[in-house]
C-alpha atoms as a PDB file:
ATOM      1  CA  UNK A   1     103.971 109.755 117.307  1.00  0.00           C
ATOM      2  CA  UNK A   2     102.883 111.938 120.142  1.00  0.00           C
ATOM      3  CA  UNK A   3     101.505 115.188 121.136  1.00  0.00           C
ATOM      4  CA  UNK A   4     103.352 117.114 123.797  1.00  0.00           C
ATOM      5  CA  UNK A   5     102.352 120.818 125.177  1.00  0.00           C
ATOM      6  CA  UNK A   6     104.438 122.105 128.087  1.00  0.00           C
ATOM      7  CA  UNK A   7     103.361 125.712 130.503  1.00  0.00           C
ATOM      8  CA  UNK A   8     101.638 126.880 126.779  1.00  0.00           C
ATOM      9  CA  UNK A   9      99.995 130.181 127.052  1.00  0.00           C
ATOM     10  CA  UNK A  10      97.741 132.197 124.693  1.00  0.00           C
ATOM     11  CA  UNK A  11      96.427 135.602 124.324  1.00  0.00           C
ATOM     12  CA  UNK A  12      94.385 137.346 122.521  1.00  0.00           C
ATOM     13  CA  UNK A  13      94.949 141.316 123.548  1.00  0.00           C
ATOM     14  CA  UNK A  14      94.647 141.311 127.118  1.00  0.00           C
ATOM     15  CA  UNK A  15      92.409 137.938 127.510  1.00  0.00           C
ATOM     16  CA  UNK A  16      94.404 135.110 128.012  1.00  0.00           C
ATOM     17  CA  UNK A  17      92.082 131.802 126.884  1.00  0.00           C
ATOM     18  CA  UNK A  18      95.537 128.986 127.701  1.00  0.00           C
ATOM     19  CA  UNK A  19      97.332 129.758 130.863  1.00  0.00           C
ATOM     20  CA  UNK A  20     100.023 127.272 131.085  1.00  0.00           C
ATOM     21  CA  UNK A  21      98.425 124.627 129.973  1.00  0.00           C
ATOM     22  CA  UNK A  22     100.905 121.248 130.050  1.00  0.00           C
ATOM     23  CA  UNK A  23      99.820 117.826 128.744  1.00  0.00           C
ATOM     24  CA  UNK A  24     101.010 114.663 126.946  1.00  0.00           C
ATOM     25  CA  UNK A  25      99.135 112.229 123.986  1.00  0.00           C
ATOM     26  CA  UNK A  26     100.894 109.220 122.863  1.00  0.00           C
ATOM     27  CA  UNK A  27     100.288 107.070 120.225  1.00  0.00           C
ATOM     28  CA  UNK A  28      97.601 104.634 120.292  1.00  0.00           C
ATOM     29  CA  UNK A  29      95.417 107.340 123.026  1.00  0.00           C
ATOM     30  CA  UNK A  30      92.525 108.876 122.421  1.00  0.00           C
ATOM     31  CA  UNK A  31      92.102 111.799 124.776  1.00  0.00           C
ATOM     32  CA  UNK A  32      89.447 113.889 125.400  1.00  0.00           C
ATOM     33  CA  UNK A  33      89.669 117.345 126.344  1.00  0.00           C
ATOM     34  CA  UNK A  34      86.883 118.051 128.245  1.00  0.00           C
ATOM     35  CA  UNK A  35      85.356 121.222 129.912  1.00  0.00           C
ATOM     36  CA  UNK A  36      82.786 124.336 129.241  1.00  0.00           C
ATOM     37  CA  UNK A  37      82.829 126.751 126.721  1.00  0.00           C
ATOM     38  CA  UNK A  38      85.506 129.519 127.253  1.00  0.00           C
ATOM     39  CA  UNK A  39      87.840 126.685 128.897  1.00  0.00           C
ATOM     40  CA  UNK A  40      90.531 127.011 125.936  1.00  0.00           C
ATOM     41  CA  UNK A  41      89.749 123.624 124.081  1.00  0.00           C
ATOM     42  CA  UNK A  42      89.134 124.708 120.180  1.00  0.00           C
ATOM     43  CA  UNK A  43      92.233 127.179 121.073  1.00  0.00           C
ATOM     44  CA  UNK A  44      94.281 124.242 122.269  1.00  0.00           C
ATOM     45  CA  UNK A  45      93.445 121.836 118.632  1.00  0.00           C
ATOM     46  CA  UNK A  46      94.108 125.111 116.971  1.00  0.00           C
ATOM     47  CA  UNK A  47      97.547 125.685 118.105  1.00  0.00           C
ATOM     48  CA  UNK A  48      98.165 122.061 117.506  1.00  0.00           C
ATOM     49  CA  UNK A  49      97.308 122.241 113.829  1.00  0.00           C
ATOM     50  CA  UNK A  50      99.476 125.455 113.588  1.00  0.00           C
ATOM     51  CA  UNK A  51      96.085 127.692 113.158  1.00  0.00           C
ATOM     52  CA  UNK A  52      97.394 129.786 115.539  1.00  0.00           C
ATOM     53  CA  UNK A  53     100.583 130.543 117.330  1.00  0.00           C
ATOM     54  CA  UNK A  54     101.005 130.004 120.828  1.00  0.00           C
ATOM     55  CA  UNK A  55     102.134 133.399 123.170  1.00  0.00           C
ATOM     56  CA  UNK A  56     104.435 131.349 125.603  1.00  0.00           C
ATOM     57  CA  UNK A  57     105.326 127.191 125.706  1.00  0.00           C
ATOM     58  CA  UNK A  58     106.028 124.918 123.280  1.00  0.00           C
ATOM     59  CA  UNK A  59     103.272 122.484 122.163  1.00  0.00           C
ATOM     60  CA  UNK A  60     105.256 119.066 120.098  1.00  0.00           C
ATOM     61  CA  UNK A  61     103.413 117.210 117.040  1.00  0.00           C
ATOM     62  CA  UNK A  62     105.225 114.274 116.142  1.00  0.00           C
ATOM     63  CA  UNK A  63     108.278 115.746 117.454  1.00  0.00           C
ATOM     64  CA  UNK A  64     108.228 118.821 115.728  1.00  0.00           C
ATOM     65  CA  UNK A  65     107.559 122.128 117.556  1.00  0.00           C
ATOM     66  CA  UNK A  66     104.248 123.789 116.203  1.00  0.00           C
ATOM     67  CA  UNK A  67     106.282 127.066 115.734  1.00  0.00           C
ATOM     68  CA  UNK A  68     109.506 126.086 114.568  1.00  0.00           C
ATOM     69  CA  UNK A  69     108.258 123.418 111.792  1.00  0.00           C
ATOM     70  CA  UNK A  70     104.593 124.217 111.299  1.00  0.00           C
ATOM     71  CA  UNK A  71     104.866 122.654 107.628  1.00  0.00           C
ATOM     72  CA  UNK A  72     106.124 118.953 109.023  1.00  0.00           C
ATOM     73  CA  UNK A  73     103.374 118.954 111.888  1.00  0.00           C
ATOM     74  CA  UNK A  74     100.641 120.044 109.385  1.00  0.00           C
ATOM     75  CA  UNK A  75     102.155 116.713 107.146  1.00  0.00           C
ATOM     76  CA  UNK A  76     100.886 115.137 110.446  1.00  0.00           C
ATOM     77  CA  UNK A  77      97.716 116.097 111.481  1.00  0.00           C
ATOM     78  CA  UNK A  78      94.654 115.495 110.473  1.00  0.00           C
ATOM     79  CA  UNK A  79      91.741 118.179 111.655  1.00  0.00           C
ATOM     80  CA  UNK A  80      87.984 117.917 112.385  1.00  0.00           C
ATOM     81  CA  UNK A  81      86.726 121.870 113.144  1.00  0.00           C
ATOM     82  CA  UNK A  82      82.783 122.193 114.795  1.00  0.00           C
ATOM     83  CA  UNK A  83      82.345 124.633 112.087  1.00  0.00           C
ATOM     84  CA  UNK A  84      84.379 123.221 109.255  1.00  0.00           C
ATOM     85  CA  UNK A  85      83.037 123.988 105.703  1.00  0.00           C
ATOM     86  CA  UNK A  86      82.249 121.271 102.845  1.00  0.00           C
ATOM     87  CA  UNK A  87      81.960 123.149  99.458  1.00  0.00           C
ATOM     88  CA  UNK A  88      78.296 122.639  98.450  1.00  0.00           C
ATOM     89  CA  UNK A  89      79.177 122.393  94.676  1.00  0.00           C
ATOM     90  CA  UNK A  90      81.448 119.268  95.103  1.00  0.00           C
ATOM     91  CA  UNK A  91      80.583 116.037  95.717  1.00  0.00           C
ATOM     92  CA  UNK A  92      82.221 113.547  98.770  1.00  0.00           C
ATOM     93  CA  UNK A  93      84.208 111.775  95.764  1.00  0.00           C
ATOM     94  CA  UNK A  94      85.324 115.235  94.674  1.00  0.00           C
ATOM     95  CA  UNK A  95      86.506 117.003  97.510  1.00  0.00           C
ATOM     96  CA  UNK A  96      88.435 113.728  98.785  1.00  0.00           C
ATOM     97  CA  UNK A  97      90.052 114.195  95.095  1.00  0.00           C
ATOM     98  CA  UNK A  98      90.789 118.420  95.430  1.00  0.00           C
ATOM     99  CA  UNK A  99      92.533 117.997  99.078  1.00  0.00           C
ATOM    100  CA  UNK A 100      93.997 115.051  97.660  1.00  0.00           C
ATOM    101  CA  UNK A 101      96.151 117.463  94.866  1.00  0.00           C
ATOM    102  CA  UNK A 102      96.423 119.940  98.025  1.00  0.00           C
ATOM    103  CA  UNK A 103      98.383 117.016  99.633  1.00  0.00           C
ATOM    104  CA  UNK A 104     100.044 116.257  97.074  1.00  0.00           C
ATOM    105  CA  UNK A 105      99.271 112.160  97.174  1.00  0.00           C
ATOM    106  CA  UNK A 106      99.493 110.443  93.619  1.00  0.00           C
ATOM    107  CA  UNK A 107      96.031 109.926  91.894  1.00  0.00           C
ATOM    108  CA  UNK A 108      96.255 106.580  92.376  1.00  0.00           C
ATOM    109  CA  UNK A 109      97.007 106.630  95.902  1.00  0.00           C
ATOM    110  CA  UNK A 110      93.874 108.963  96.614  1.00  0.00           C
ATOM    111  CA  UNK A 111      91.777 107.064  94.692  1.00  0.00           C
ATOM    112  CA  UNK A 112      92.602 103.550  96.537  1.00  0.00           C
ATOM    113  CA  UNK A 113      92.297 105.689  99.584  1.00  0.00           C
ATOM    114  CA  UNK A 114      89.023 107.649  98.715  1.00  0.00           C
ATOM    115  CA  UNK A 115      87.337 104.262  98.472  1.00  0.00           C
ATOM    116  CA  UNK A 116      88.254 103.100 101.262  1.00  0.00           C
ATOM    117  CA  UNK A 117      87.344 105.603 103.359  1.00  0.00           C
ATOM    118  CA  UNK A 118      83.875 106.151 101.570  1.00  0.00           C
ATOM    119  CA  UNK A 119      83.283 102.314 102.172  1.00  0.00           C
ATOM    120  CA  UNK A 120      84.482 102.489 106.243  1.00  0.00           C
ATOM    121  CA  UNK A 121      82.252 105.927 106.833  1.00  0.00           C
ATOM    122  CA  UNK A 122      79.471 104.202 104.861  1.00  0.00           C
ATOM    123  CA  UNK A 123      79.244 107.184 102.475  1.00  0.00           C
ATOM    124  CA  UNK A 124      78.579 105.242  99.078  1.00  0.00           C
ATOM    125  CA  UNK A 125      74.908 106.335  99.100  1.00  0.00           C
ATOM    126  CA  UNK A 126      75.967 109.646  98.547  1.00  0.00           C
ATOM    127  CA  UNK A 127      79.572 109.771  98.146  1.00  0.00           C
ATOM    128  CA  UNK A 128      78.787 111.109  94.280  1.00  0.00           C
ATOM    129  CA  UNK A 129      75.593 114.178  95.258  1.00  0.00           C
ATOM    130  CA  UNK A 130      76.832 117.548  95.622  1.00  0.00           C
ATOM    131  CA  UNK A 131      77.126 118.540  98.981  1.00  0.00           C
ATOM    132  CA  UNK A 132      74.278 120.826  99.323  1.00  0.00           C
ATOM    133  CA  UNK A 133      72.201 118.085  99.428  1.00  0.00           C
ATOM    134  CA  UNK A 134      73.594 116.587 102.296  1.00  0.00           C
ATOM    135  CA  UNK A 135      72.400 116.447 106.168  1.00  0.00           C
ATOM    136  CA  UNK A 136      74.736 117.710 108.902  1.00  0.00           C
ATOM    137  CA  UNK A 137      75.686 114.215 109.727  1.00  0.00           C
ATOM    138  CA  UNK A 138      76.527 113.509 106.011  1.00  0.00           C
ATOM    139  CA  UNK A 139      78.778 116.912 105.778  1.00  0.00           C
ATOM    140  CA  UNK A 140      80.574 115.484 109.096  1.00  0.00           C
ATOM    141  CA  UNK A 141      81.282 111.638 107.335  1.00  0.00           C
ATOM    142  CA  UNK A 142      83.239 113.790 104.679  1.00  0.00           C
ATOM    143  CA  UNK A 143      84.855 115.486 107.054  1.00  0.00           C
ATOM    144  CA  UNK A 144      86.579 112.838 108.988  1.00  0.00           C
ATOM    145  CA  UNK A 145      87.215 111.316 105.615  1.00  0.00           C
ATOM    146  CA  UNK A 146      89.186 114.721 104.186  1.00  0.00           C
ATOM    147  CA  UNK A 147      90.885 114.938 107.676  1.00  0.00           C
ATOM    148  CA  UNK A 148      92.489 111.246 107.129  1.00  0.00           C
ATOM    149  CA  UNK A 149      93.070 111.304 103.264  1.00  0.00           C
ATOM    150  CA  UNK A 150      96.679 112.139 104.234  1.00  0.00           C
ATOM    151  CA  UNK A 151      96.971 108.797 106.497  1.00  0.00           C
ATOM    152  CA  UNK A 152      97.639 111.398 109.541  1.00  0.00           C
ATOM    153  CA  UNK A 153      99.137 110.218 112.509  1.00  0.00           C
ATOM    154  CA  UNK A 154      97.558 112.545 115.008  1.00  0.00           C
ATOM    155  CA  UNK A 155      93.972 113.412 115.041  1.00  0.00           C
ATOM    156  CA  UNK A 156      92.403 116.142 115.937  1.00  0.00           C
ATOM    157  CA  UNK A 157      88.845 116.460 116.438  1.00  0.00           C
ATOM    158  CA  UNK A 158      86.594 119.322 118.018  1.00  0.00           C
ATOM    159  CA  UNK A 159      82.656 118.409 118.926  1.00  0.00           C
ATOM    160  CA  UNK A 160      82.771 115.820 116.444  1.00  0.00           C
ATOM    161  CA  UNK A 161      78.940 114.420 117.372  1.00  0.00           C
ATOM    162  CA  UNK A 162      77.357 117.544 117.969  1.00  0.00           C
ATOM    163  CA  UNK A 163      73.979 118.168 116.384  1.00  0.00           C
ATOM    164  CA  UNK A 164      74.293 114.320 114.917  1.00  0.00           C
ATOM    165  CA  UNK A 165      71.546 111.962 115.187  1.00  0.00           C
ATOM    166  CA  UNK A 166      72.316 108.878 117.532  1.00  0.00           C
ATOM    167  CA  UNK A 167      73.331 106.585 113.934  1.00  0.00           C
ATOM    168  CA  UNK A 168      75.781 108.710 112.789  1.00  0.00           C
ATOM    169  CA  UNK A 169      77.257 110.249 116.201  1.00  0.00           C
ATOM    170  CA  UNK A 170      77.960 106.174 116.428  1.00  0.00           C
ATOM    171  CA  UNK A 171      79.663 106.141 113.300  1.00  0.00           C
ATOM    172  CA  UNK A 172      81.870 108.609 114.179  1.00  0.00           C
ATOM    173  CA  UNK A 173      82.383 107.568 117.869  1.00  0.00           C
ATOM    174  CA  UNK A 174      83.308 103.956 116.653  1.00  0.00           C
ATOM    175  CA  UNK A 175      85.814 105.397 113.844  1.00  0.00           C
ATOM    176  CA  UNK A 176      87.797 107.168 116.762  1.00  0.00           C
ATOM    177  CA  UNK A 177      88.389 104.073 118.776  1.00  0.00           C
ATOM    178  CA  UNK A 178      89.631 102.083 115.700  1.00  0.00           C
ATOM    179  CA  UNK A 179      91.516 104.784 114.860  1.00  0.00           C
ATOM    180  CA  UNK A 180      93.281 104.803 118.599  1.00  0.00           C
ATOM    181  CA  UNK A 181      93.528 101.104 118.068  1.00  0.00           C
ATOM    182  CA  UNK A 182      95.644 101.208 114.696  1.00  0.00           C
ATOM    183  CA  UNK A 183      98.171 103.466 116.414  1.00  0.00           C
ATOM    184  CA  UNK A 184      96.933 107.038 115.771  1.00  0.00           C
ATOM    185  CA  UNK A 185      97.244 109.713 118.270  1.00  0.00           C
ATOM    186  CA  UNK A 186      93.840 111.026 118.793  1.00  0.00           C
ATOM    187  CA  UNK A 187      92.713 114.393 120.638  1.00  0.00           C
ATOM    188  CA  UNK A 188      88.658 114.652 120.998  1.00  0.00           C
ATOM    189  CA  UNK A 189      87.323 118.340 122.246  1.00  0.00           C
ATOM    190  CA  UNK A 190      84.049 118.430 123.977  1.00  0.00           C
ATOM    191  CA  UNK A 191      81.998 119.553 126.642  1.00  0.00           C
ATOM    192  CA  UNK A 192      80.043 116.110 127.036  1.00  0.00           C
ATOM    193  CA  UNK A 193      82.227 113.600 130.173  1.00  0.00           C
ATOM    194  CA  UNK A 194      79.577 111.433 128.736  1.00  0.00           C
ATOM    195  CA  UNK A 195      80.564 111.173 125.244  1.00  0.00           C
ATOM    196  CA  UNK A 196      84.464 111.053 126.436  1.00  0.00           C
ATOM    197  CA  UNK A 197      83.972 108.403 128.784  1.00  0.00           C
ATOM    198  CA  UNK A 198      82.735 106.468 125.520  1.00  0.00           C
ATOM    199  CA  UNK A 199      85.393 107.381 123.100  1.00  0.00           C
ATOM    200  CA  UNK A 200      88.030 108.036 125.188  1.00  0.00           C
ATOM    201  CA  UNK A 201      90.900 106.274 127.122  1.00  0.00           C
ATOM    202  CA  UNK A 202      91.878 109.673 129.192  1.00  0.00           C
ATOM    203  CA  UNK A 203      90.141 112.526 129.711  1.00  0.00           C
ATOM    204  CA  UNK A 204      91.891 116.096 130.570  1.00  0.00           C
ATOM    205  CA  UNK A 205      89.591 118.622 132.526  1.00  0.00           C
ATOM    206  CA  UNK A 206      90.292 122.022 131.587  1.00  0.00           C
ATOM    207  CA  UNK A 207      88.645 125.054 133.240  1.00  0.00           C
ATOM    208  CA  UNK A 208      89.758 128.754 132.318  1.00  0.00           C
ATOM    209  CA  UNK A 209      92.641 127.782 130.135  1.00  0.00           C
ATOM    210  CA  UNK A 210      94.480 125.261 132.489  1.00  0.00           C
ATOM    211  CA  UNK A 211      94.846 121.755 133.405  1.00  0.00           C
ATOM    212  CA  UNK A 212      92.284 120.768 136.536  1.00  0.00           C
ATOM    213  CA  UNK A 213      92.506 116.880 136.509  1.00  0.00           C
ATOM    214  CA  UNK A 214      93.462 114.141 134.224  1.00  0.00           C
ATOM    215  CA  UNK A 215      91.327 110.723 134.810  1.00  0.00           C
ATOM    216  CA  UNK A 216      92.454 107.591 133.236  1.00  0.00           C
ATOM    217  CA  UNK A 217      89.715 104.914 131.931  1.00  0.00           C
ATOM    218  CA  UNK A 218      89.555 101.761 132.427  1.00  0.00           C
ATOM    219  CA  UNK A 219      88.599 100.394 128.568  1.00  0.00           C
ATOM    220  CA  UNK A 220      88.341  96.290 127.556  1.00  0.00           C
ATOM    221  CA  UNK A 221      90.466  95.796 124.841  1.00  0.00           C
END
């Protein structure tokens, strides 16, 4: 369980947003990529979850190139967008249940898995209220929970605290280092060293769509 880009490239027209980028997440890390806007992060989690195709390079989920097999990485990956919807009509309970037929996981099994996720993300208050009635914060709990219905391996997760209040950015921050801890492969995308240097275990500078630094963490177990 690993995620593996080598000299990956992107363009769009005649901009080029990754230039070579090269970089290596195994399981049980969570890495941050970390830079400004414009330095090729969302583009990077994108071409990992086979949302878009790289120009140039390979980029490895799990083994399996993001080109080549896009259907066994998405099998994978779970995926956290900044601007990722949550239908307003349906409730927590009943969007865990619609990507759940999407995935095609049992009833049973997304039931059994539903709750537990509601219970770990603290979401029973309002795990049954149509969506439109929930805060920012709320819509980002459901979320995390629709990106790991599937029991992903690799994470992938881009701003995930921004615009949260301090209570639930904690809930979310705390989530993705037991989630590095049982084994998952975890990529974080934000512009915040600060925030990083609390999640993460490694962080990866980029700047203009290539590799500046990586700095390992020290973390206490």
């Amino acid at each position: 369980m690993s995620v593996e880009l080598v000299g990956l490239r992107k363009r769009y027209g005649r901009a080029e947003v990754l230039r070579g980028l090269s970089f290596r997440v195994d399981a049980g890390e969570a890495v941050a990529l970390v830079g400004p806007n414009g330095a090729g992060k969302t583009t990077t989690l994108r071409v990992l979850a086979t949302l878009t195709r790289p120009t140039e390079g390979t980029a490895r989920v799990c083994g399996w190139d993001v080109t080549r097999h896009p259907e066994r990485v998405r099998r994978c990956v779970g995926m956290v967008a900044e601007q990722g919807g949550v239908y307003g009509r349906l409730s927590a309970l009943e969007t865990l249940h619609y990507f759940g037929a999407l995935y095609g996981l049992d009833r049973r099994e997304v039931e059994r898995r539903a709750e537990q996720l509601v219970s770990w993300l603290g979401m029973e208050e309002f795990c049954r209220s149509p969506a439109f009635t929930y805060s920012r914060g709320m819509r980002q709990r459901v979320q995390l929970a629709r990106a790991l219905l599937h029991d992903p391996s690799v994470l992938l997760l881009d701003e995930p605290t921004s615009g949260l209040d301090a209570p639930t950015a904690r809930v979310v921050r705390e989530a993705v280092r037991s989630l590095a801890r049982q084994g998952r492969c975890v990529v974080l995308a934000t512009h915040s060293q600060e925030e990083a240097q609390q999640v993460c275990d490694r962080l990866v500078l980029l700047e203009d769509g290539v590799v500046r630094q990586e700095v390992s963490l020290c973390r206490v177990p």
